[in-house]
PDB file of N, CA and C in Angstrom:
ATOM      1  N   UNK A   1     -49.858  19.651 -57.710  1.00  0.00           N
ATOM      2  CA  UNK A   1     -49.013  20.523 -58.504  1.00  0.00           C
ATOM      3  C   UNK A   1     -48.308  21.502 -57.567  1.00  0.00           C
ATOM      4  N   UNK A   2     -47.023  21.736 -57.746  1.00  0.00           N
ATOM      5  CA  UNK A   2     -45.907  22.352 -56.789  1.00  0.00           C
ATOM      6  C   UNK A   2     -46.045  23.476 -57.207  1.00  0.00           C
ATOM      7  N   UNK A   3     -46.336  24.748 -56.390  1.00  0.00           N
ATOM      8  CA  UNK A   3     -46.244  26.296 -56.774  1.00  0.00           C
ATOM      9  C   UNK A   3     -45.192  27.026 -56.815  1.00  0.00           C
ATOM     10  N   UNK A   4     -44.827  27.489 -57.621  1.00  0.00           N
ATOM     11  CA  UNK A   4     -43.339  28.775 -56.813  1.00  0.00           C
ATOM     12  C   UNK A   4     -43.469  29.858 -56.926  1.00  0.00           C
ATOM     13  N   UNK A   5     -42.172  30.633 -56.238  1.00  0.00           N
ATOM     14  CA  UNK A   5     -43.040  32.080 -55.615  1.00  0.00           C
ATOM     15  C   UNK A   5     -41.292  32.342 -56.631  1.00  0.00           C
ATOM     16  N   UNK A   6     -41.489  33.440 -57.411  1.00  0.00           N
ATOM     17  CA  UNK A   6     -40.295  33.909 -57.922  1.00  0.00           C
ATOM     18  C   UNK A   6     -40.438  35.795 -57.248  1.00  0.00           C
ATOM     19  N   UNK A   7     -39.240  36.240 -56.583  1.00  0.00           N
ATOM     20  CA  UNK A   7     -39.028  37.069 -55.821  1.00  0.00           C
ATOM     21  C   UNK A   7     -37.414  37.698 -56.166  1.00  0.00           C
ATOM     22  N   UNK A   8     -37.130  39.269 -55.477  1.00  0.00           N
ATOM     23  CA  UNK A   8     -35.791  39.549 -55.575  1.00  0.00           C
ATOM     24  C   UNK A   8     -35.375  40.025 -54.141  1.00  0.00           C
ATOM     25  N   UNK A   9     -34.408  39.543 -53.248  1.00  0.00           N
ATOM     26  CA  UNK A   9     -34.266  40.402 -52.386  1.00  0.00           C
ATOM     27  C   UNK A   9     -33.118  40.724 -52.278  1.00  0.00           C
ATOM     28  N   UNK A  10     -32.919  42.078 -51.719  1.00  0.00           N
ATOM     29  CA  UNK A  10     -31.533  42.965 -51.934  1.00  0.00           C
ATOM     30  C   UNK A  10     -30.586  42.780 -53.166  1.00  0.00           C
ATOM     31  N   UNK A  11     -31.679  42.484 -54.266  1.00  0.00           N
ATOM     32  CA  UNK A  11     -31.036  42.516 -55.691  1.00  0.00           C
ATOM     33  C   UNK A  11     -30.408  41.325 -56.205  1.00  0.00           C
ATOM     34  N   UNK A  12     -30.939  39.988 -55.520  1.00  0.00           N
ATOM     35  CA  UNK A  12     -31.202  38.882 -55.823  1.00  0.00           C
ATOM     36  C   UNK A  12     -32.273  37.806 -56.252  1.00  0.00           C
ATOM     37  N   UNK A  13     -32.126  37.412 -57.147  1.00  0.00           N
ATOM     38  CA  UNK A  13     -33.549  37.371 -57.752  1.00  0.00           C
ATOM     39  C   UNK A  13     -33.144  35.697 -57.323  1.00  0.00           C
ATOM     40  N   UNK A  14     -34.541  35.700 -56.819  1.00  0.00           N
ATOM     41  CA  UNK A  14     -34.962  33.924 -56.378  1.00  0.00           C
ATOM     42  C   UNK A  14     -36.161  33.389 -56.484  1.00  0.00           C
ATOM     43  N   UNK A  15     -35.842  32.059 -56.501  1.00  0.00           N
ATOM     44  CA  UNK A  15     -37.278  31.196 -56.703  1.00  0.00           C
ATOM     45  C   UNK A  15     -37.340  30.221 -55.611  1.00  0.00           C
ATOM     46  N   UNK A  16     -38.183  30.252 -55.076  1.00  0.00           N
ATOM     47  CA  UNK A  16     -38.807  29.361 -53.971  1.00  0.00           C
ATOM     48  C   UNK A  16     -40.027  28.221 -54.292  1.00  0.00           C
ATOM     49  N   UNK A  17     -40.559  26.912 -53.581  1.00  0.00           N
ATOM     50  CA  UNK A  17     -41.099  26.017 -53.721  1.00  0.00           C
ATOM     51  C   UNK A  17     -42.564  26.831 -52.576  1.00  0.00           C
ATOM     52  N   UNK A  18     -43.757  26.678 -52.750  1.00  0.00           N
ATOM     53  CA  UNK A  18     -44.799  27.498 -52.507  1.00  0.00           C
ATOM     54  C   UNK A  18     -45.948  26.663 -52.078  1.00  0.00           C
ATOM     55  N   UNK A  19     -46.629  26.415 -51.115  1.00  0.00           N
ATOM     56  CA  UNK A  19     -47.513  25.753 -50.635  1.00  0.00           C
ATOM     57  C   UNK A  19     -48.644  26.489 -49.485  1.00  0.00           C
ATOM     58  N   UNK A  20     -49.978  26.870 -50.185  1.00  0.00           N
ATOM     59  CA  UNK A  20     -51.129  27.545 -49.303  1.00  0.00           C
ATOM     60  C   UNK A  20     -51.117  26.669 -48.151  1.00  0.00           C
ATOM     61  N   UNK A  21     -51.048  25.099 -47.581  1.00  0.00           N
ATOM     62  CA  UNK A  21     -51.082  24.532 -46.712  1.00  0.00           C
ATOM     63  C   UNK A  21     -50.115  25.208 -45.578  1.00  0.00           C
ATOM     64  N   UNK A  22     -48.796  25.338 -46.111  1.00  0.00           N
ATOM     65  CA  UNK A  22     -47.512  26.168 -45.514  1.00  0.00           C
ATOM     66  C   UNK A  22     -47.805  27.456 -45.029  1.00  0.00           C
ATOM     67  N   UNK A  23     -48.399  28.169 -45.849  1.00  0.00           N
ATOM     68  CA  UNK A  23     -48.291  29.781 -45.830  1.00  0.00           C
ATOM     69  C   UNK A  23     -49.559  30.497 -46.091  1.00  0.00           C
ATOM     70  N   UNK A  24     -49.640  31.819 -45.495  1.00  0.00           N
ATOM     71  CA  UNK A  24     -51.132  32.262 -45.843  1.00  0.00           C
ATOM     72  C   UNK A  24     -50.801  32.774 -47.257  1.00  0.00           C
ATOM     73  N   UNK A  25     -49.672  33.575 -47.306  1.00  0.00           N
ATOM     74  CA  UNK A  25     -49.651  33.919 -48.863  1.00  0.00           C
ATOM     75  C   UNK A  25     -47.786  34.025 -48.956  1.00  0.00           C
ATOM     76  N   UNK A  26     -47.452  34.743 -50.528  1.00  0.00           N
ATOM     77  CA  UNK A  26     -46.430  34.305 -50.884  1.00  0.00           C
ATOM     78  C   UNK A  26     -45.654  35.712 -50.124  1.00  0.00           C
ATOM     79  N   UNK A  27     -45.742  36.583 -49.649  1.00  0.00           N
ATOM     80  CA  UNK A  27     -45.284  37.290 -49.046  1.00  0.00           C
ATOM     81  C   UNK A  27     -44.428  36.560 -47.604  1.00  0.00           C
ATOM     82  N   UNK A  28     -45.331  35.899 -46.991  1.00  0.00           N
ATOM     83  CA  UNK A  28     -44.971  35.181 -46.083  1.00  0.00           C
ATOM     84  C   UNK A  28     -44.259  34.127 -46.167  1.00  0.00           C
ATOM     85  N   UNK A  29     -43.862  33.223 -47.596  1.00  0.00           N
ATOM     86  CA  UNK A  29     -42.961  32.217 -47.555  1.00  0.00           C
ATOM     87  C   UNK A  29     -41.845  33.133 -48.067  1.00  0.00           C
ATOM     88  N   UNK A  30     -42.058  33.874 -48.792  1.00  0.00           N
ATOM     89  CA  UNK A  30     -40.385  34.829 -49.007  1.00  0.00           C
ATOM     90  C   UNK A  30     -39.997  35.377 -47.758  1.00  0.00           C
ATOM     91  N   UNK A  31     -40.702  35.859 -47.041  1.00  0.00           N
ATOM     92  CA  UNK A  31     -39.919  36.109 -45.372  1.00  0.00           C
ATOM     93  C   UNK A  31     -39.650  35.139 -45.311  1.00  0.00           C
ATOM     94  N   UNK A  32     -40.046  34.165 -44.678  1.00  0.00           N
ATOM     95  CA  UNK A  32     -39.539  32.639 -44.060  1.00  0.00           C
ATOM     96  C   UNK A  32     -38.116  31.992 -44.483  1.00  0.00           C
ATOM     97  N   UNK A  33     -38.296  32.645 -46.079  1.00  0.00           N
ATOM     98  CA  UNK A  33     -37.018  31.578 -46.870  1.00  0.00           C
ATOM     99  C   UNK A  33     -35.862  32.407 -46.233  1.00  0.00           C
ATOM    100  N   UNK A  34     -35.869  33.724 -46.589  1.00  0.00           N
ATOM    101  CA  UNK A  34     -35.243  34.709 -45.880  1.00  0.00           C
ATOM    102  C   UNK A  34     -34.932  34.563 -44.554  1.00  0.00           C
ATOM    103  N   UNK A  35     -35.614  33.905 -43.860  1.00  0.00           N
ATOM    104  CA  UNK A  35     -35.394  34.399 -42.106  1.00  0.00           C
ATOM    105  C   UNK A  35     -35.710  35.179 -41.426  1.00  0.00           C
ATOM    106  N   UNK A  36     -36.530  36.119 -42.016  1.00  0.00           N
ATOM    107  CA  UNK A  36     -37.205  37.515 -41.695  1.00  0.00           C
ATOM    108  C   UNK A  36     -38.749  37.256 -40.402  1.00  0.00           C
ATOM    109  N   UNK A  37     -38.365  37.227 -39.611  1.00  0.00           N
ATOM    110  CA  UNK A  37     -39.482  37.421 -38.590  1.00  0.00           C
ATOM    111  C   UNK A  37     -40.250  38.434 -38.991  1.00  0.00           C
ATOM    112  N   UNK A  38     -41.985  37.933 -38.985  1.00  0.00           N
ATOM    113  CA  UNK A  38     -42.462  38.918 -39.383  1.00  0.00           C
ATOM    114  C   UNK A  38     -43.729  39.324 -37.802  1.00  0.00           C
ATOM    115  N   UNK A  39     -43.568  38.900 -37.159  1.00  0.00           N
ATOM    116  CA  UNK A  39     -44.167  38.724 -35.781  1.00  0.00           C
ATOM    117  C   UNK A  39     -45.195  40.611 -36.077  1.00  0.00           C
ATOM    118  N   UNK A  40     -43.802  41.422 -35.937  1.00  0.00           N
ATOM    119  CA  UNK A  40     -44.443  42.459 -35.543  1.00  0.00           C
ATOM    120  C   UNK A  40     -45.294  43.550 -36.853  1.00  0.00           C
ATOM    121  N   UNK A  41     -44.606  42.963 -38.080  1.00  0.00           N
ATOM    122  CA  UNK A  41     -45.201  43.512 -39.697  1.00  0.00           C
ATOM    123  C   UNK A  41     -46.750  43.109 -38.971  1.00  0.00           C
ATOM    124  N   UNK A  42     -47.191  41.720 -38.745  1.00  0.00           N
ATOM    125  CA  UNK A  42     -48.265  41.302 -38.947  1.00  0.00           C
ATOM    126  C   UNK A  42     -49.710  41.773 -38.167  1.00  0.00           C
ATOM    127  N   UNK A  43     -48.546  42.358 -36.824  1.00  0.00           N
ATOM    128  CA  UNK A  43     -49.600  42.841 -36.083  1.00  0.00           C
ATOM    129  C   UNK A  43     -50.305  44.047 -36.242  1.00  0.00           C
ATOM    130  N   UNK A  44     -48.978  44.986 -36.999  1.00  0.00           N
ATOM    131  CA  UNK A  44     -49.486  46.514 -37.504  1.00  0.00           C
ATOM    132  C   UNK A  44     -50.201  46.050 -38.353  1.00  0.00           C
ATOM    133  N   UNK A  45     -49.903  45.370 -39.457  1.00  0.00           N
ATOM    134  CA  UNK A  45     -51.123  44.857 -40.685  1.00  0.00           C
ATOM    135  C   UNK A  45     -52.305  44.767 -40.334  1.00  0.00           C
ATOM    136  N   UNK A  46     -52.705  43.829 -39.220  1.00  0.00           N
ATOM    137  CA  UNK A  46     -53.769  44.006 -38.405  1.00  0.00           C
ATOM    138  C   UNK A  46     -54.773  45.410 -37.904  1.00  0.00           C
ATOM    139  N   UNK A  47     -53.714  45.651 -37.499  1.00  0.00           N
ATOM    140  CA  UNK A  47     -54.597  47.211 -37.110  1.00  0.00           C
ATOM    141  C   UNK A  47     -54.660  47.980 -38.322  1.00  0.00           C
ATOM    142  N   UNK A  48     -53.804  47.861 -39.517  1.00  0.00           N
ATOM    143  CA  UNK A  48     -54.500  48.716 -40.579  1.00  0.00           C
ATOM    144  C   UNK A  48     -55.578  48.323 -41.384  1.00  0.00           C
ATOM    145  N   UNK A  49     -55.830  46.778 -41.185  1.00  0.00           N
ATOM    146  CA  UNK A  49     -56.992  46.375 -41.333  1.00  0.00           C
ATOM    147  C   UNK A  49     -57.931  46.704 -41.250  1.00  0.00           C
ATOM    148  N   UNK A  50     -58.055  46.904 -39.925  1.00  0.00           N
ATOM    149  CA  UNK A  50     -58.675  47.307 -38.616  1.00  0.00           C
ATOM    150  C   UNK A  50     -59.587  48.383 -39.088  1.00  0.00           C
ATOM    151  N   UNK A  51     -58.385  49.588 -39.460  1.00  0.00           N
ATOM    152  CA  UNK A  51     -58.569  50.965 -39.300  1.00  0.00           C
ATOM    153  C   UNK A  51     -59.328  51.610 -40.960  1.00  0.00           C
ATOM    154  N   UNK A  52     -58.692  51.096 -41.996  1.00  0.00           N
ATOM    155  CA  UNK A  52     -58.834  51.285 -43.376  1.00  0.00           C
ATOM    156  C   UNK A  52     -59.895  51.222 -43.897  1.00  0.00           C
ATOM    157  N   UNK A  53     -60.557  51.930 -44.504  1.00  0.00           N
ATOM    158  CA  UNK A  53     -61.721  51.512 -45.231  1.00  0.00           C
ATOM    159  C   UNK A  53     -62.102  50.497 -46.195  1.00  0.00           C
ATOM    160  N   UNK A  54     -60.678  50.687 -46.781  1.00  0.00           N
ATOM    161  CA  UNK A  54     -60.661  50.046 -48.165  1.00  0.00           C
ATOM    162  C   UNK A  54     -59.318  49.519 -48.045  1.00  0.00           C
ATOM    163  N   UNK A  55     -59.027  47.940 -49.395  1.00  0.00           N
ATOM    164  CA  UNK A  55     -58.204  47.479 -49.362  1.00  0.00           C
ATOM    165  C   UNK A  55     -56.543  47.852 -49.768  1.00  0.00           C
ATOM    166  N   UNK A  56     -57.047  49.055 -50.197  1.00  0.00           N
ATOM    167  CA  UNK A  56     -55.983  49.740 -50.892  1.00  0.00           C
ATOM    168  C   UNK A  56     -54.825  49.994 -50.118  1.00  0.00           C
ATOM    169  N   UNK A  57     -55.571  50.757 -48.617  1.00  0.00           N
ATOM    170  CA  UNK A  57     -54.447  50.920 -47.873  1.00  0.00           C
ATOM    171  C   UNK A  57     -53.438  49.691 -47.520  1.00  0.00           C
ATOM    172  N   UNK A  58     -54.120  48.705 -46.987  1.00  0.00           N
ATOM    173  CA  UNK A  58     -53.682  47.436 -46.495  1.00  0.00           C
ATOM    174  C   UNK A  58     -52.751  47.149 -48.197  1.00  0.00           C
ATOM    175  N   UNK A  59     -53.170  47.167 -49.099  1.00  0.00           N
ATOM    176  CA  UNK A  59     -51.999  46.648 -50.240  1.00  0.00           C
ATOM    177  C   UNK A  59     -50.995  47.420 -50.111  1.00  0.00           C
ATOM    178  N   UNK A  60     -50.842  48.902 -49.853  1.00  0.00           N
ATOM    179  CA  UNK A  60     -49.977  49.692 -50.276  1.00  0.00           C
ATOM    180  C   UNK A  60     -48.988  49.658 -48.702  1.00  0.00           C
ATOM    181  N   UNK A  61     -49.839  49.315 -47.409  1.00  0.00           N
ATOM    182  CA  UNK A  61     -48.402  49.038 -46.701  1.00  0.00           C
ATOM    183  C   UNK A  61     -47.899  47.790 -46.737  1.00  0.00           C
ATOM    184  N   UNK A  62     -48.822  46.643 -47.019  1.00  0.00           N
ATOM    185  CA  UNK A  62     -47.176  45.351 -47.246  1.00  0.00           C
ATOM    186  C   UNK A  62     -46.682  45.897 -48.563  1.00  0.00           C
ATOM    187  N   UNK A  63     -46.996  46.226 -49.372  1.00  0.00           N
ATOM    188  CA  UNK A  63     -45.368  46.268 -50.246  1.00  0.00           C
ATOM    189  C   UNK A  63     -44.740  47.269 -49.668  1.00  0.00           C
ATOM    190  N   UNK A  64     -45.084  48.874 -49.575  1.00  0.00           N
ATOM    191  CA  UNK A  64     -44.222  49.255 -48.619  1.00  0.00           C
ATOM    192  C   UNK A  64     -43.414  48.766 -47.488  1.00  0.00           C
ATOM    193  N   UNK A  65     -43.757  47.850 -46.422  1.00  0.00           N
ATOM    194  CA  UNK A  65     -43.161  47.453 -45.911  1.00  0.00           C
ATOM    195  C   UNK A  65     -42.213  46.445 -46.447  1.00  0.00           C
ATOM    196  N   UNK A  66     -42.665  45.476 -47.328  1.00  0.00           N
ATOM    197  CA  UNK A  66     -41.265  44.323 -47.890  1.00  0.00           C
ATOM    198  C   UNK A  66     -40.813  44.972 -49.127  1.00  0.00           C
ATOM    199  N   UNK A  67     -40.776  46.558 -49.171  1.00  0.00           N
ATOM    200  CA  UNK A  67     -39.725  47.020 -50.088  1.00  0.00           C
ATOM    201  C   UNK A  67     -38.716  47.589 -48.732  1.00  0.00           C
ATOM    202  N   UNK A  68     -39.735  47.930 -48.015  1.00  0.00           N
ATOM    203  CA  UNK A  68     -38.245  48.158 -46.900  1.00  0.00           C
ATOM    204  C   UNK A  68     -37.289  47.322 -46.184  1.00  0.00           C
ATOM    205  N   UNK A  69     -37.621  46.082 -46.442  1.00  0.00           N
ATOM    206  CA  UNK A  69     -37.467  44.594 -46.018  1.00  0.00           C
ATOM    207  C   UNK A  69     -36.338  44.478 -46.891  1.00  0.00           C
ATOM    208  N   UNK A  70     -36.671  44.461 -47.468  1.00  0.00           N
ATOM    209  CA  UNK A  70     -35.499  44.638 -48.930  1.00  0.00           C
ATOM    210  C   UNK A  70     -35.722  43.787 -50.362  1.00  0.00           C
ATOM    211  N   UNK A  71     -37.181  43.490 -50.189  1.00  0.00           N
ATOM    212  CA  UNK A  71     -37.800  42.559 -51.303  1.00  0.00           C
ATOM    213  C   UNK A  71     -38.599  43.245 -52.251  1.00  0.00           C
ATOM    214  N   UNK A  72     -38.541  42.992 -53.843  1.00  0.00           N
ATOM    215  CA  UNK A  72     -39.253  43.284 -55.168  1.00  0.00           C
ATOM    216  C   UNK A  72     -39.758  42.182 -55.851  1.00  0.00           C
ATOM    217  N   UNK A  73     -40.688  42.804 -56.513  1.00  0.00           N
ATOM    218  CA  UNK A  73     -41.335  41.812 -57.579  1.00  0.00           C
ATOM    219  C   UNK A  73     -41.161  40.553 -57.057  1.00  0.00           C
ATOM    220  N   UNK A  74     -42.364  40.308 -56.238  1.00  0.00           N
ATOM    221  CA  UNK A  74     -42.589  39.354 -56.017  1.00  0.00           C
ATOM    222  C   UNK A  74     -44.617  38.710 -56.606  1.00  0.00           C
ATOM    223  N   UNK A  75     -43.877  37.236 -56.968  1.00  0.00           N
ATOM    224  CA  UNK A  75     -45.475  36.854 -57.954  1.00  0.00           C
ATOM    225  C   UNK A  75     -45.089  35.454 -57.622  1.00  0.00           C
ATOM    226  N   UNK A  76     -46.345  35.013 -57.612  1.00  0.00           N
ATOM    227  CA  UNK A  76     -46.777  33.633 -57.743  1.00  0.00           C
ATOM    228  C   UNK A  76     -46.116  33.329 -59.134  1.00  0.00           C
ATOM    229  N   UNK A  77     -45.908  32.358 -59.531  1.00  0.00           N
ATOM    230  CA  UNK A  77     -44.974  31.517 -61.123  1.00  0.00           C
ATOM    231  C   UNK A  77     -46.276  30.818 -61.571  1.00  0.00           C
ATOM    232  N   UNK A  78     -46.684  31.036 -62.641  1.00  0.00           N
ATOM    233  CA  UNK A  78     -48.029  29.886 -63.425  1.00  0.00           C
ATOM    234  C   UNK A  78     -46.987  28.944 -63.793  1.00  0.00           C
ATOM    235  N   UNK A  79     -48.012  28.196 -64.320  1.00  0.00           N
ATOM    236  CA  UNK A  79     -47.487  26.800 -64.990  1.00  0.00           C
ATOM    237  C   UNK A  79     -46.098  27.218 -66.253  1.00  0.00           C
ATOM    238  N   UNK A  80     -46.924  28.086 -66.996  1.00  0.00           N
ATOM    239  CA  UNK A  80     -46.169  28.339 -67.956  1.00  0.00           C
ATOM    240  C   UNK A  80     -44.720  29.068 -67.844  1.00  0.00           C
ATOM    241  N   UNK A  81     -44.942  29.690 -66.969  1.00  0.00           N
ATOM    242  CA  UNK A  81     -43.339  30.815 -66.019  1.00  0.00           C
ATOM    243  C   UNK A  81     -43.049  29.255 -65.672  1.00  0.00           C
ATOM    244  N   UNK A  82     -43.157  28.168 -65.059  1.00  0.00           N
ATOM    245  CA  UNK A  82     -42.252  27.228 -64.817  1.00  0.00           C
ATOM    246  C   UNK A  82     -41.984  26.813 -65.666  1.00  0.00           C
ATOM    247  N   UNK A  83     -42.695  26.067 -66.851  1.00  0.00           N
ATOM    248  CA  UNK A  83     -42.182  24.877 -67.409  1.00  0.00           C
ATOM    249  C   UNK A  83     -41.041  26.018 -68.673  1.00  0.00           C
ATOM    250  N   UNK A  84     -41.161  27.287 -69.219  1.00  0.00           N
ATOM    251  CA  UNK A  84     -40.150  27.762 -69.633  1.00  0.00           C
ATOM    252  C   UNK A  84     -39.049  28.044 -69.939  1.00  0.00           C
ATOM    253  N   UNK A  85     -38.025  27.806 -68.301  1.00  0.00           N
ATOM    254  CA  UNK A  85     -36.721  27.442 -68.047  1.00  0.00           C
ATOM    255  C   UNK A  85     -36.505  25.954 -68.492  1.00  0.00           C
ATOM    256  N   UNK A  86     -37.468  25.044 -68.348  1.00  0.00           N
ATOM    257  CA  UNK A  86     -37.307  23.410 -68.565  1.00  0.00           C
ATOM    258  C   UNK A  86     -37.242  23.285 -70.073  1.00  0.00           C
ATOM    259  N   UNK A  87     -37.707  23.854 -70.893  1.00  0.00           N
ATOM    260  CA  UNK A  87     -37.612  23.331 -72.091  1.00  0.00           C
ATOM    261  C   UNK A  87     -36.408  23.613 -73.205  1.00  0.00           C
TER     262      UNK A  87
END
């Protein structure tokens, strides 16, 4: 079963084709589709890992960071968010 990642960036709303084999998560195939090198996001991510107690921090800087990226609302699509448009 084919996943998609429905996303907006710089006020374009898109849908992408989504695969865990591909990607660690959907953050990372919306960079990719984009073109967005994320080399150096990943390494600070790392160290706030690192540093944080709790997961909270680590959630609150990737979206901070891919709102500065220029990306919103971004979610995994269930079955039902797909087959919706089809019918």
């Amino acid at each position: 079963m084919a996943r998609q990642v429905a996303y907006t960036f710089k006020g374009v709303a898109k849908v992408i084709n989504f695969s865990f084999d591909k990607y660690h998560d959907i953050y990372e195939a919306a960079a990719a589709a984009e073109g967005i090198d994320l080399t150096r996001f990943l390494a600070m991510e790392q160290q706030v890992a690192m540093t944080a107690k709790g997961k909270g921090a680590l959630r609150s800087y990737r979206l901070t960071e891919f709102q500065r990226m220029g990306f919103s609302d971004l979610r995994l699509l269930k079955d039902e968010d797909e087959s919706d448009g089809k019918a």
